[in-house]
PDB file of N, CA and C in Angstrom:
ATOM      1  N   UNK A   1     163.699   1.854 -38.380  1.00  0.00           N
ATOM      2  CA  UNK A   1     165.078   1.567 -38.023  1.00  0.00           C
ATOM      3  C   UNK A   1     165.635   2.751 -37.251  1.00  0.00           C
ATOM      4  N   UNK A   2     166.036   2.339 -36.102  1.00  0.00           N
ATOM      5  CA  UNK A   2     167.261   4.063 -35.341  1.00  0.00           C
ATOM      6  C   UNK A   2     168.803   3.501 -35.707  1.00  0.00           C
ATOM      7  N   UNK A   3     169.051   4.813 -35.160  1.00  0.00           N
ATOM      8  CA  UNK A   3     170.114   5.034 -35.751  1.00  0.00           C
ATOM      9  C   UNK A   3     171.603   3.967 -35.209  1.00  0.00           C
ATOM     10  N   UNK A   4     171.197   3.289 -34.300  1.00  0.00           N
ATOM     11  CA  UNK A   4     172.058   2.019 -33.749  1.00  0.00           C
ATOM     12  C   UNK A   4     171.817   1.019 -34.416  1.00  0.00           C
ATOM     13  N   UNK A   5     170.818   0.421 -34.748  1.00  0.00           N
ATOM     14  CA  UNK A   5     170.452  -0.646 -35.949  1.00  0.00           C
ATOM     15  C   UNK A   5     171.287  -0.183 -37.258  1.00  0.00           C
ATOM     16  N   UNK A   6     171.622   0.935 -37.538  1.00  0.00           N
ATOM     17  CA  UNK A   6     172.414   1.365 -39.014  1.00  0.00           C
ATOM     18  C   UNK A   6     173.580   1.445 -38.745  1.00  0.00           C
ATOM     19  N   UNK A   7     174.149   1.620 -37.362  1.00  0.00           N
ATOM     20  CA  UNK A   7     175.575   1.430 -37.299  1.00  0.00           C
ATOM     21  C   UNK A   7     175.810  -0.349 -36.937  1.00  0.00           C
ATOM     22  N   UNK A   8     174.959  -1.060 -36.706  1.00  0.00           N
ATOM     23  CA  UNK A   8     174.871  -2.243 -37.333  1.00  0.00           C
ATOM     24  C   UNK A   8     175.277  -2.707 -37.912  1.00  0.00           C
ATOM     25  N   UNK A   9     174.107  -2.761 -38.890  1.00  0.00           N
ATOM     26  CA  UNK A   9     174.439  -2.972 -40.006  1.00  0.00           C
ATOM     27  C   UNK A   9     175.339  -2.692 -40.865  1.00  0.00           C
ATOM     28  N   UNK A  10     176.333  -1.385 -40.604  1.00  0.00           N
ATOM     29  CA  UNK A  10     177.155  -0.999 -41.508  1.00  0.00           C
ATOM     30  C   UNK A  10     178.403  -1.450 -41.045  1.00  0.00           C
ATOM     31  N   UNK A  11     178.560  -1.662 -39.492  1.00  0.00           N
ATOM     32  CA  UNK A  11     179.508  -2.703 -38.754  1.00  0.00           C
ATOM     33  C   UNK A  11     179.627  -4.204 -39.182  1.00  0.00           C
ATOM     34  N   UNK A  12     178.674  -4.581 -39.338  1.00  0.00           N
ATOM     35  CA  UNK A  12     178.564  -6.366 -40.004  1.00  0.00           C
ATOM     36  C   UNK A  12     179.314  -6.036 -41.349  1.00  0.00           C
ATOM     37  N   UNK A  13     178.804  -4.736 -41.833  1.00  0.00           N
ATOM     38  CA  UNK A  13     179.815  -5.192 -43.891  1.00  0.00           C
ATOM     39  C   UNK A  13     180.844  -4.981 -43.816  1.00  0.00           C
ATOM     40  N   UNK A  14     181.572  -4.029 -42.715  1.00  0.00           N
ATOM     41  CA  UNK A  14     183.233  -3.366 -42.483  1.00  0.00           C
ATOM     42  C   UNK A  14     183.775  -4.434 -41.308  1.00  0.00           C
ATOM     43  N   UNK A  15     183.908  -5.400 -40.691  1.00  0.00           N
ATOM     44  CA  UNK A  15     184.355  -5.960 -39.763  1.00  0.00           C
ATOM     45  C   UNK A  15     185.464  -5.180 -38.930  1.00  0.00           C
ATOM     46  N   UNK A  16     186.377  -4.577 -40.298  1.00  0.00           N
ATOM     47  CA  UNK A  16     188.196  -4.024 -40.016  1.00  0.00           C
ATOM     48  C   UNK A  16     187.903  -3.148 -39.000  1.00  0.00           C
ATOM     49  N   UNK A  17     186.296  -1.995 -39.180  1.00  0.00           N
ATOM     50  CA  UNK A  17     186.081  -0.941 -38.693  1.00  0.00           C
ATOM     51  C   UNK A  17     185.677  -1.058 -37.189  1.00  0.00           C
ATOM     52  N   UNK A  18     186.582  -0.729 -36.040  1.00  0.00           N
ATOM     53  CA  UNK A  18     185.485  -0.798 -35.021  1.00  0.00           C
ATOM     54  C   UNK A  18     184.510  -0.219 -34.899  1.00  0.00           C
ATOM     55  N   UNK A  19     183.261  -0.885 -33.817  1.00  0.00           N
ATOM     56  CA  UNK A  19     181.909  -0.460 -33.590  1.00  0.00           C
ATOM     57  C   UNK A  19     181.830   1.254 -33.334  1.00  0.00           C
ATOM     58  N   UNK A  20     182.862   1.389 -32.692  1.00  0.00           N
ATOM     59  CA  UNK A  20     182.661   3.239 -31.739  1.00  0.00           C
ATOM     60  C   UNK A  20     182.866   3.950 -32.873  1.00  0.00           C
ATOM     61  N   UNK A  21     184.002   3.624 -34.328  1.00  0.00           N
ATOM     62  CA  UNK A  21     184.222   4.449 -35.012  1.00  0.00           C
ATOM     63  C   UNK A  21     183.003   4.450 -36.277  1.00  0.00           C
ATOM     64  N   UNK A  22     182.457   3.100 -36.485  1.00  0.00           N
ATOM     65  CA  UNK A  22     181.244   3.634 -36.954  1.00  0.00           C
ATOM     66  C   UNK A  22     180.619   4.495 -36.687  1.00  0.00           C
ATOM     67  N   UNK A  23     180.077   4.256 -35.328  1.00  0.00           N
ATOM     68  CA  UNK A  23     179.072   5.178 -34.719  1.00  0.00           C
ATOM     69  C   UNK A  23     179.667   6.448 -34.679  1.00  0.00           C
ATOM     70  N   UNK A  24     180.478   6.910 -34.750  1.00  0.00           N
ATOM     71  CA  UNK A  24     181.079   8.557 -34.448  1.00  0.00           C
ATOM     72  C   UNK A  24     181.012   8.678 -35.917  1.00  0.00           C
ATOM     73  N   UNK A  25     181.340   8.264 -37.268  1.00  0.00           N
ATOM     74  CA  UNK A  25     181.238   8.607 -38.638  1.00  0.00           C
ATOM     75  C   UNK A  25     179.676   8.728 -38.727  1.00  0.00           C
ATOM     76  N   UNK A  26     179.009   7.924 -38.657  1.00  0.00           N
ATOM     77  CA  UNK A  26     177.043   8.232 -38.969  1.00  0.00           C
ATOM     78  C   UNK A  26     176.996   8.919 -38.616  1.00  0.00           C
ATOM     79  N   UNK A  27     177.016   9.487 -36.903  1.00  0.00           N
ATOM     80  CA  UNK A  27     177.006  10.197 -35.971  1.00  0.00           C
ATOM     81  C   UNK A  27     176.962  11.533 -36.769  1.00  0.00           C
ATOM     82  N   UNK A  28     178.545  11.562 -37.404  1.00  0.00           N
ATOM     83  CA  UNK A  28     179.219  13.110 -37.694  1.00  0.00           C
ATOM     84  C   UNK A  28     178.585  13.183 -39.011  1.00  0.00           C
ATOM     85  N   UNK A  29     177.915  12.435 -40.058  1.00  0.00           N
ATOM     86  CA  UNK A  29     177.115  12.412 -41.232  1.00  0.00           C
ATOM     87  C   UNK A  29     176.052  13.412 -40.772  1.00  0.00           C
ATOM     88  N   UNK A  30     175.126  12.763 -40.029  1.00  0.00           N
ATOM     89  CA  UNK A  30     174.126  13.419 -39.658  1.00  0.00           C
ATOM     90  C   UNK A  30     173.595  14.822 -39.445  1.00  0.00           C
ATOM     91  N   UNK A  31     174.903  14.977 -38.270  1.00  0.00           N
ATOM     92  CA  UNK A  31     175.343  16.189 -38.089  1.00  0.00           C
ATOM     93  C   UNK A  31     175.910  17.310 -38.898  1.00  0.00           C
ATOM     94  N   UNK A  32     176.918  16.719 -39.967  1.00  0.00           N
ATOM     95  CA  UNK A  32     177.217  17.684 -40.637  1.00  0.00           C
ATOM     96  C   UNK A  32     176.083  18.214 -41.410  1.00  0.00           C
ATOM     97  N   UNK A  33     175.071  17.049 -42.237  1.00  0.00           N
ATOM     98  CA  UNK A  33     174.071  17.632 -42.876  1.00  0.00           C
ATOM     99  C   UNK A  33     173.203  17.995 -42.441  1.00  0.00           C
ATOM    100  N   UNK A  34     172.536  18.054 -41.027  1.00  0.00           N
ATOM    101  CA  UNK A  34     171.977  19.108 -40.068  1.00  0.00           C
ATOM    102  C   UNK A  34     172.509  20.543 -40.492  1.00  0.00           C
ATOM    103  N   UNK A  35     173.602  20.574 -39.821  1.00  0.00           N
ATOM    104  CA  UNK A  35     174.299  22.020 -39.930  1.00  0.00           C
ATOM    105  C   UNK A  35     174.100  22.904 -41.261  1.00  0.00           C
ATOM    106  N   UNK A  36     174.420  21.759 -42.315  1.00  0.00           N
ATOM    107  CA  UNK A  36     174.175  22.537 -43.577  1.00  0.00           C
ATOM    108  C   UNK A  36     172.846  22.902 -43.806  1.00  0.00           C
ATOM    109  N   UNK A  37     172.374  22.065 -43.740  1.00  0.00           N
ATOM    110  CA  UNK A  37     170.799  22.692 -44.055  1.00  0.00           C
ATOM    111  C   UNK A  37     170.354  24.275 -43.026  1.00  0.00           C
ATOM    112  N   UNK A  38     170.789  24.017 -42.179  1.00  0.00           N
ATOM    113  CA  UNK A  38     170.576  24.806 -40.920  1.00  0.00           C
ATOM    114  C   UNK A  38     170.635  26.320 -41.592  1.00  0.00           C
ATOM    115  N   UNK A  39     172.058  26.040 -42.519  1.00  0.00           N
ATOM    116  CA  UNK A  39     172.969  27.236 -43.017  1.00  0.00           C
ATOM    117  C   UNK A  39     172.125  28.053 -43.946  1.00  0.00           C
ATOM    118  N   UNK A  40     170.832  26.970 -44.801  1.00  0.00           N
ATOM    119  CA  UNK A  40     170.448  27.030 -45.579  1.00  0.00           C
ATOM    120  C   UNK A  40     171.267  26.354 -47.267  1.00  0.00           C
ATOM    121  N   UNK A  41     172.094  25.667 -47.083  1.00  0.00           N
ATOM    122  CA  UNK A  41     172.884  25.060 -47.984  1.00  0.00           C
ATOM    123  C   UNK A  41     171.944  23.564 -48.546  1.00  0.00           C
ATOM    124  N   UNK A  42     172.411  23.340 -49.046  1.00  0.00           N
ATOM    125  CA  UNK A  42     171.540  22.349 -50.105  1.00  0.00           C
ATOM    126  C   UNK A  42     172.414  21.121 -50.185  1.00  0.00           C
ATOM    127  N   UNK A  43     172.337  19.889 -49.716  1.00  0.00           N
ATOM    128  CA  UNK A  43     172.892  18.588 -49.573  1.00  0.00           C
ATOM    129  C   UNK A  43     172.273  17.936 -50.777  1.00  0.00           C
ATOM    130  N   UNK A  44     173.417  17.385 -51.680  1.00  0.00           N
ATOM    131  CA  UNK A  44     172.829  16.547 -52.866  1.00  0.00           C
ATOM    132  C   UNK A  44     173.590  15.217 -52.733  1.00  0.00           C
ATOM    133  N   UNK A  45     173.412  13.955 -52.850  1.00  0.00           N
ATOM    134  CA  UNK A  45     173.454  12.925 -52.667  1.00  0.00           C
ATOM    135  C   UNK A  45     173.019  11.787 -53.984  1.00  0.00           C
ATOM    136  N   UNK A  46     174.095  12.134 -54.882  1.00  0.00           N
ATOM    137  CA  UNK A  46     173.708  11.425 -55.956  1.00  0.00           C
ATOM    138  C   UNK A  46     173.169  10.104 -56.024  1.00  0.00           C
ATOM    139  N   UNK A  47     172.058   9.445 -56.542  1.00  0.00           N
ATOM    140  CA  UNK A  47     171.761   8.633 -56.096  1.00  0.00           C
ATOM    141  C   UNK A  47     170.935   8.182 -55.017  1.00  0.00           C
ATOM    142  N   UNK A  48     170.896   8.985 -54.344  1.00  0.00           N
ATOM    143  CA  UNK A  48     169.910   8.481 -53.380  1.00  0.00           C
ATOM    144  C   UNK A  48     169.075  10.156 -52.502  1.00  0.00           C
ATOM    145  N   UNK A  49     169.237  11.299 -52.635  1.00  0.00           N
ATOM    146  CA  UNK A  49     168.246  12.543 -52.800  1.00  0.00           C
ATOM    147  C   UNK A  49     168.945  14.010 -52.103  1.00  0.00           C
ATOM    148  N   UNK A  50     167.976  14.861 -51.860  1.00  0.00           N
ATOM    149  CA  UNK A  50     168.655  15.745 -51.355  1.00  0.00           C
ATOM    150  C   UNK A  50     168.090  17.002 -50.550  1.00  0.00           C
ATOM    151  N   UNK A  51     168.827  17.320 -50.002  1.00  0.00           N
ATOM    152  CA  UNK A  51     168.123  17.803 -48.295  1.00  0.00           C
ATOM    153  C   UNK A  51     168.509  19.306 -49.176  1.00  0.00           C
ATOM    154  N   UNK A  52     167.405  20.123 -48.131  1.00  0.00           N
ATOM    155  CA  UNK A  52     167.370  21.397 -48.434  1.00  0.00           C
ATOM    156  C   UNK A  52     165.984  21.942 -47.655  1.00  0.00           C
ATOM    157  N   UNK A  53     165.879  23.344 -47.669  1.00  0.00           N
ATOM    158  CA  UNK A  53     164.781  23.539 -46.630  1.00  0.00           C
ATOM    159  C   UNK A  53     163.922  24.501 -47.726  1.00  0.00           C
ATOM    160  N   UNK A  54     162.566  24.740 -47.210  1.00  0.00           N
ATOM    161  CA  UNK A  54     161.485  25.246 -47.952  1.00  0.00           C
ATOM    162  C   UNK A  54     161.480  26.239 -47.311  1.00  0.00           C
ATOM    163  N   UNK A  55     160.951  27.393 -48.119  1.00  0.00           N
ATOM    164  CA  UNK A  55     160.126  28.110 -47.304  1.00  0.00           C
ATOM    165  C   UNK A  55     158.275  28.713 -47.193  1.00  0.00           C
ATOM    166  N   UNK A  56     157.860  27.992 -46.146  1.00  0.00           N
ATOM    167  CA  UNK A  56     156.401  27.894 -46.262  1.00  0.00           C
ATOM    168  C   UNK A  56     155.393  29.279 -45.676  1.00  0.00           C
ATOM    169  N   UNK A  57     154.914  30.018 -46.652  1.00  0.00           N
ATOM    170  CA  UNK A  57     154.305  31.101 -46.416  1.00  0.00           C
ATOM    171  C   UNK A  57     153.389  31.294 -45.504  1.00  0.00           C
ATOM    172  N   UNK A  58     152.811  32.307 -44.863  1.00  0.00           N
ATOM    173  CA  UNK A  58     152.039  32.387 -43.845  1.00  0.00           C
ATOM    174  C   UNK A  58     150.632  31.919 -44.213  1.00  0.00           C
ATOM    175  N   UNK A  59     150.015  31.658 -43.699  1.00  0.00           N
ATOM    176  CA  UNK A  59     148.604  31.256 -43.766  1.00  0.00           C
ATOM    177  C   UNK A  59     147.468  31.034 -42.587  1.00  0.00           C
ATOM    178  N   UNK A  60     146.451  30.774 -42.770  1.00  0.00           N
ATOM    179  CA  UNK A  60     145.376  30.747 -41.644  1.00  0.00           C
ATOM    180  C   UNK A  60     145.374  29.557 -41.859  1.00  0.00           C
ATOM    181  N   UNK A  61     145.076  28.275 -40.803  1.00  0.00           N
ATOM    182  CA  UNK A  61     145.097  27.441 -40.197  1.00  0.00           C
ATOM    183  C   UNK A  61     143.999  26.938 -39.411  1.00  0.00           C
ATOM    184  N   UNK A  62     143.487  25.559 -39.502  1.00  0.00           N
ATOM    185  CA  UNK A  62     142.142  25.683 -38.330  1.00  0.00           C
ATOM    186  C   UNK A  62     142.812  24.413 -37.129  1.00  0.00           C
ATOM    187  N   UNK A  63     142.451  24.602 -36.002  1.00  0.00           N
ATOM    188  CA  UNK A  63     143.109  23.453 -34.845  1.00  0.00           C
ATOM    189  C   UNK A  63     141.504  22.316 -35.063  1.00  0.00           C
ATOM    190  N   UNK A  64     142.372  21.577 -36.123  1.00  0.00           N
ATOM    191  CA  UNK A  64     141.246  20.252 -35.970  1.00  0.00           C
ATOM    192  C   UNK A  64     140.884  19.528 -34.607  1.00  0.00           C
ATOM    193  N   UNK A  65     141.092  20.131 -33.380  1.00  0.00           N
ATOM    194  CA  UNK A  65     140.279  19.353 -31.677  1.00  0.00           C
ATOM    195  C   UNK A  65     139.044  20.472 -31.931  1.00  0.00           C
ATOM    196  N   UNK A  66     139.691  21.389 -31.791  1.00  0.00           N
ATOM    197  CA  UNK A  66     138.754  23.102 -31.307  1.00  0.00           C
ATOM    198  C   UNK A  66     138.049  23.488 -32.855  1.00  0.00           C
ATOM    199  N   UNK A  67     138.437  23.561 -33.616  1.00  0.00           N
ATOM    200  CA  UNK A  67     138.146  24.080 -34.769  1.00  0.00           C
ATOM    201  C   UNK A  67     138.531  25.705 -34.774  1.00  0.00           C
ATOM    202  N   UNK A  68     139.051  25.751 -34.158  1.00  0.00           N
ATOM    203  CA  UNK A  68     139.797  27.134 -33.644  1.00  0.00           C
ATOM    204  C   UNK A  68     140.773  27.879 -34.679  1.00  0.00           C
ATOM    205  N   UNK A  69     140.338  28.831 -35.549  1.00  0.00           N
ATOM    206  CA  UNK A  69     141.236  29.428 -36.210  1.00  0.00           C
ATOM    207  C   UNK A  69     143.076  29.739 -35.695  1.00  0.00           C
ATOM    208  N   UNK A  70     143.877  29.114 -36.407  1.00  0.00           N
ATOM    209  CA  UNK A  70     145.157  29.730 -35.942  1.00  0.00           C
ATOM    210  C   UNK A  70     145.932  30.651 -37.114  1.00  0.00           C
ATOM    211  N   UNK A  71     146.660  31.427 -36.895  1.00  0.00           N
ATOM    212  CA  UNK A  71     147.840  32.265 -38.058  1.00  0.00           C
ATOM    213  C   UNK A  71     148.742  31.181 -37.870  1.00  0.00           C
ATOM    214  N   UNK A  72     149.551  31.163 -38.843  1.00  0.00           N
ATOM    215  CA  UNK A  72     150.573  30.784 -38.700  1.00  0.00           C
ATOM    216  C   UNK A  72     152.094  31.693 -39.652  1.00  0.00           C
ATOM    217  N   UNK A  73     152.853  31.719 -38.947  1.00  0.00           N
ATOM    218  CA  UNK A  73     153.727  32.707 -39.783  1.00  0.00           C
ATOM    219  C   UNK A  73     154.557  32.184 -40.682  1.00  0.00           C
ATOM    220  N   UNK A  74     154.829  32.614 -41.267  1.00  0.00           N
ATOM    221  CA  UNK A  74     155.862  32.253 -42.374  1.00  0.00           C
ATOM    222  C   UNK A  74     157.053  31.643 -41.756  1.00  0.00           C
ATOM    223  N   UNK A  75     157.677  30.375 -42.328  1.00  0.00           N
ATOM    224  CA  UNK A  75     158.922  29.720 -42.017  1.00  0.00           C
ATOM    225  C   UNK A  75     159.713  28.972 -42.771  1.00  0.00           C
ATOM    226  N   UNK A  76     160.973  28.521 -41.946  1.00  0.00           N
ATOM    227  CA  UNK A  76     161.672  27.634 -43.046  1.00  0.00           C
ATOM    228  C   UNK A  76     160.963  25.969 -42.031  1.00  0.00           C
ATOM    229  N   UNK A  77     161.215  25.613 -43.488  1.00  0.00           N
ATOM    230  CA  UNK A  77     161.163  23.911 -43.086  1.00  0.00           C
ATOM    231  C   UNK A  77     162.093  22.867 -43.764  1.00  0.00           C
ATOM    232  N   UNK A  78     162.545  21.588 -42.766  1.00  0.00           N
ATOM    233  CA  UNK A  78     163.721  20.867 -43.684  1.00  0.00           C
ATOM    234  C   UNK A  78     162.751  20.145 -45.064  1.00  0.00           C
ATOM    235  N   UNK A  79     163.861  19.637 -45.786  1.00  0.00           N
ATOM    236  CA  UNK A  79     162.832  18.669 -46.942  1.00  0.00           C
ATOM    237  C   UNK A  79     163.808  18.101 -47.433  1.00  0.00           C
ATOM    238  N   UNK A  80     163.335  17.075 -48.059  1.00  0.00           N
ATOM    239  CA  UNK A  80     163.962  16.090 -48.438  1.00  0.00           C
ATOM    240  C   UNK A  80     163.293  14.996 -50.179  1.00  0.00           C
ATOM    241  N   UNK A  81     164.167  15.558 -50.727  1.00  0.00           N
ATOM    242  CA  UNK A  81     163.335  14.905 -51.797  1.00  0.00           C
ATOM    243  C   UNK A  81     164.526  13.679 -52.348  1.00  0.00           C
ATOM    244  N   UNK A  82     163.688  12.584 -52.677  1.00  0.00           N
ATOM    245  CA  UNK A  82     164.313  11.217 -53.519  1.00  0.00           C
ATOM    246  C   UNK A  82     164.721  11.709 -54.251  1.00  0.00           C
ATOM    247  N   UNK A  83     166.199  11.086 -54.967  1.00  0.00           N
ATOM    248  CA  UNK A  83     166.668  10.747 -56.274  1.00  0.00           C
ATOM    249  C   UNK A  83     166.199   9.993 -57.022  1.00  0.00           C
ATOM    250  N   UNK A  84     165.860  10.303 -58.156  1.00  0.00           N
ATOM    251  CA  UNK A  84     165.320   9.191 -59.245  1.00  0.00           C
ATOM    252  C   UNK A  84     165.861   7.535 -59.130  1.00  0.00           C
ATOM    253  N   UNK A  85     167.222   7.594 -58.752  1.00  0.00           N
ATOM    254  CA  UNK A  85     167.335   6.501 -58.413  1.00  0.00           C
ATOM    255  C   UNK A  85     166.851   5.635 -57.748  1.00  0.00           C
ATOM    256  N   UNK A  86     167.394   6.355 -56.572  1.00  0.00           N
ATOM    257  CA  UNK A  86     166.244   5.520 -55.137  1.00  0.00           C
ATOM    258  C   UNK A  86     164.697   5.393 -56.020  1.00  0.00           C
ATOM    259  N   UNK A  87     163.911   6.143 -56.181  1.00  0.00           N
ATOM    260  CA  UNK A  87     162.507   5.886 -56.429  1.00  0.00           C
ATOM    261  C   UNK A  87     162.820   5.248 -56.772  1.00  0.00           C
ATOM    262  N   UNK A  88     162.930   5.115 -58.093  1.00  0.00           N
ATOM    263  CA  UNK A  88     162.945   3.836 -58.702  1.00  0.00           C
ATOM    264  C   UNK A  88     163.429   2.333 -57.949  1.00  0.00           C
ATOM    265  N   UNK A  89     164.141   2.132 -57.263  1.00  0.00           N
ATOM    266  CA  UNK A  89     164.073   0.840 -56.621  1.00  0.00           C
ATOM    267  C   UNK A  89     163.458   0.897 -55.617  1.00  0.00           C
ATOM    268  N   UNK A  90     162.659   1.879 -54.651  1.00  0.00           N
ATOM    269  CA  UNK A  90     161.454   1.763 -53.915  1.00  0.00           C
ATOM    270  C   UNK A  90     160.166   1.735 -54.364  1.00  0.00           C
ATOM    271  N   UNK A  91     159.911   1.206 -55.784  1.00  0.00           N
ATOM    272  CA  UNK A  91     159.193   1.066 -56.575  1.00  0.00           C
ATOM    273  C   UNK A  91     159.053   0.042 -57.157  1.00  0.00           C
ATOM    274  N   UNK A  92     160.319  -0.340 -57.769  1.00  0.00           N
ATOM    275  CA  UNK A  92     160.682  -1.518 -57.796  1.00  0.00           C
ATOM    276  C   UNK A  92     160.481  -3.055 -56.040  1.00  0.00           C
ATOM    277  N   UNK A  93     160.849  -1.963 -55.402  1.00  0.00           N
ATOM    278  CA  UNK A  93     161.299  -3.196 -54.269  1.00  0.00           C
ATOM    279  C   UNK A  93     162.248  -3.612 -53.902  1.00  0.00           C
ATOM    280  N   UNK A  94     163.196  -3.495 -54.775  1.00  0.00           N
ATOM    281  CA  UNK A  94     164.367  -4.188 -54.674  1.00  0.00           C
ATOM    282  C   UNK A  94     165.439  -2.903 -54.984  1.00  0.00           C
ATOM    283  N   UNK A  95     166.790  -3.658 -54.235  1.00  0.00           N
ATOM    284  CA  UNK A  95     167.892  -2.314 -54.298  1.00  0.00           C
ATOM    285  C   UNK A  95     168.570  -3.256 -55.208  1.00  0.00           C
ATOM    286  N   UNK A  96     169.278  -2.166 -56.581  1.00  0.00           N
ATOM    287  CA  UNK A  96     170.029  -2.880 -57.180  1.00  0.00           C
ATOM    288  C   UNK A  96     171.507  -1.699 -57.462  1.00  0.00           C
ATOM    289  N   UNK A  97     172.525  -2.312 -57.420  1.00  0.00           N
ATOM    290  CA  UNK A  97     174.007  -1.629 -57.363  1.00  0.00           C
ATOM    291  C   UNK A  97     174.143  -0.578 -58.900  1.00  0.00           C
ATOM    292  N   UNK A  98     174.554   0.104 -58.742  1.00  0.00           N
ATOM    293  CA  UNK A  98     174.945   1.060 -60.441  1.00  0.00           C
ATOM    294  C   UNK A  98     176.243   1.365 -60.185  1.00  0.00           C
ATOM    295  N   UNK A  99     177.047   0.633 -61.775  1.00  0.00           N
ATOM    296  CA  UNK A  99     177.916   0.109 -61.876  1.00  0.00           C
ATOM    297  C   UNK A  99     178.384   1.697 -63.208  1.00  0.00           C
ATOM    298  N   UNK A 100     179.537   1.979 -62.870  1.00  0.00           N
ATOM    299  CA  UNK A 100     180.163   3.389 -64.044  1.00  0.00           C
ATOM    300  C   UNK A 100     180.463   2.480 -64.907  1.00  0.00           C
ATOM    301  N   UNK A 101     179.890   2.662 -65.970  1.00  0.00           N
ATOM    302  CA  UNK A 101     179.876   2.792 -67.577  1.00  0.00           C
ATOM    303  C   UNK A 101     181.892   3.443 -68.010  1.00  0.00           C
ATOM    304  N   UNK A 102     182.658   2.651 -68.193  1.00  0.00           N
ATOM    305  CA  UNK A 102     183.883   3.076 -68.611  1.00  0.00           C
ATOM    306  C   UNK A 102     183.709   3.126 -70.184  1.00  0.00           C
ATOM    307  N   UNK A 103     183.752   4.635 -71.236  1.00  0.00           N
ATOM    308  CA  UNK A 103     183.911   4.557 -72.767  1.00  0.00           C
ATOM    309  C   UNK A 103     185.803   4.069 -73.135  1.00  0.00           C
ATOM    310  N   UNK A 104     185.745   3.251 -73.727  1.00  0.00           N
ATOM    311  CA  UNK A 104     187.058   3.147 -74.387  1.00  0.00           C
ATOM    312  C   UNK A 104     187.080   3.622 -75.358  1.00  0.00           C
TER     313      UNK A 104
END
Protein backbone atom coordinates (compact mmCIF):
# COMPACT_ATOMS: atom_id res chain seq x y z
CA UNK A 1 0.00 0.00 0.00
CA UNK A 2 1.60 3.91 -0.59
CA UNK A 3 0.90 6.38 1.04
CA UNK A 4 -2.14 7.80 -1.32
CA UNK A 5 -4.07 4.53 -1.04
CA UNK A 6 -4.05 5.41 3.03
CA UNK A 7 -5.19 8.79 2.56
CA UNK A 8 -7.92 6.89 0.85
CA UNK A 9 -8.91 5.04 2.71
CA UNK A 10 -8.95 7.25 5.65
CA UNK A 11 -10.93 9.83 3.31
CA UNK A 12 -13.81 7.17 2.57
CA UNK A 13 -14.32 6.80 6.77
CA UNK A 14 -14.18 10.88 7.37
CA UNK A 15 -16.30 12.12 4.32
CA UNK A 16 -16.65 15.81 6.52
CA UNK A 17 -12.72 15.81 6.01
CA UNK A 18 -11.48 17.08 2.74
CA UNK A 19 -9.09 14.97 0.55
CA UNK A 20 -5.95 17.76 0.72
CA UNK A 21 -6.46 17.94 4.51
CA UNK A 22 -6.09 14.34 4.92
CA UNK A 23 -3.21 14.17 2.97
CA UNK A 24 -1.32 17.13 4.76
CA UNK A 25 -2.30 15.33 8.42
CA UNK A 26 -0.60 11.64 7.25
CA UNK A 27 1.74 13.71 5.49
CA UNK A 28 2.69 15.74 8.85
CA UNK A 29 2.36 12.15 10.94
CA UNK A 30 5.04 10.81 9.09
CA UNK A 31 7.11 13.52 9.27
CA UNK A 32 6.85 14.39 12.65
CA UNK A 33 7.87 10.78 13.57
CA UNK A 34 10.79 10.92 11.13
CA UNK A 35 12.10 13.91 12.93
CA UNK A 36 11.77 12.30 16.24
CA UNK A 37 13.48 9.40 15.67
CA UNK A 38 16.06 11.43 13.79
CA UNK A 39 16.43 13.26 17.33
CA UNK A 40 16.94 9.96 18.66
CA UNK A 41 13.54 10.11 20.66
CA UNK A 42 11.46 7.07 20.94
CA UNK A 43 7.76 7.06 19.34
CA UNK A 44 5.34 4.75 21.30
CA UNK A 45 2.04 4.06 19.83
CA UNK A 46 -0.08 2.20 22.10
CA UNK A 47 -1.48 -0.44 20.47
CA UNK A 48 -0.07 -0.74 17.51
CA UNK A 49 4.29 -0.36 18.18
CA UNK A 50 7.09 1.78 18.39
CA UNK A 51 9.76 3.51 16.45
CA UNK A 52 13.12 4.12 17.83
CA UNK A 53 16.61 3.63 16.37
CA UNK A 54 19.38 0.95 17.19
CA UNK A 55 22.60 1.18 17.41
CA UNK A 56 24.51 -1.43 15.28
CA UNK A 57 28.21 -2.05 16.09
CA UNK A 58 30.99 -2.24 13.72
CA UNK A 59 31.78 -5.39 12.13
CA UNK A 60 33.44 -7.20 9.10
CA UNK A 61 31.13 -7.94 6.41
CA UNK A 62 31.56 -10.10 3.17
CA UNK A 63 29.99 -8.49 -0.44
CA UNK A 64 27.99 -11.67 -1.37
CA UNK A 65 28.68 -10.78 -5.72
CA UNK A 66 32.66 -10.50 -4.96
CA UNK A 67 33.01 -12.25 -1.77
CA UNK A 68 34.99 -9.30 -0.96
CA UNK A 69 35.62 -8.51 2.63
CA UNK A 70 33.98 -5.10 3.73
CA UNK A 71 34.29 -3.00 7.42
CA UNK A 72 31.54 -1.61 8.20
CA UNK A 73 31.33 1.13 10.89
CA UNK A 74 29.31 1.49 13.58
CA UNK A 75 25.74 3.23 13.17
CA UNK A 76 22.39 4.24 14.04
CA UNK A 77 19.52 2.47 12.37
CA UNK A 78 15.56 3.18 12.42
CA UNK A 79 13.43 0.16 14.02
CA UNK A 80 10.37 -0.54 14.59
CA UNK A 81 8.94 -3.03 16.78
CA UNK A 82 4.98 -4.36 17.03
CA UNK A 83 2.79 -3.90 19.92
CA UNK A 84 1.49 -6.92 21.41
CA UNK A 85 -1.58 -5.87 20.21
CA UNK A 86 -1.12 -5.58 16.66
CA UNK A 87 0.76 -9.08 16.76
CA UNK A 88 -1.69 -10.51 18.00
CA UNK A 89 -4.29 -9.71 15.32
CA UNK A 90 -1.60 -10.24 12.58
CA UNK A 91 -1.66 -13.56 13.87
CA UNK A 92 -4.84 -13.84 14.31
CA UNK A 93 -5.76 -12.31 10.79
CA UNK A 94 -8.21 -10.36 11.67
CA UNK A 95 -8.31 -6.66 13.21
CA UNK A 96 -10.50 -6.47 16.10
CA UNK A 97 -11.48 -2.88 18.00
CA UNK A 98 -10.39 -2.59 22.04
CA UNK A 99 -12.99 -1.19 23.79
CA UNK A 100 -11.85 0.80 27.69
CA UNK A 101 -13.00 -1.29 30.39
CA UNK A 102 -14.99 1.58 32.62
CA UNK A 103 -14.70 0.20 36.81
CA UNK A 104 -17.81 1.50 38.58
Amino acid sequence: MQRKELVDIISDKHEEIPLKYVDLIVQDVFETIKQEVIKGKTIELRGFGTFYTKQRTQKTARNPKTGERVHLESRRVPYFKAGTIFKKQVIEGRYFKLTKRRNK
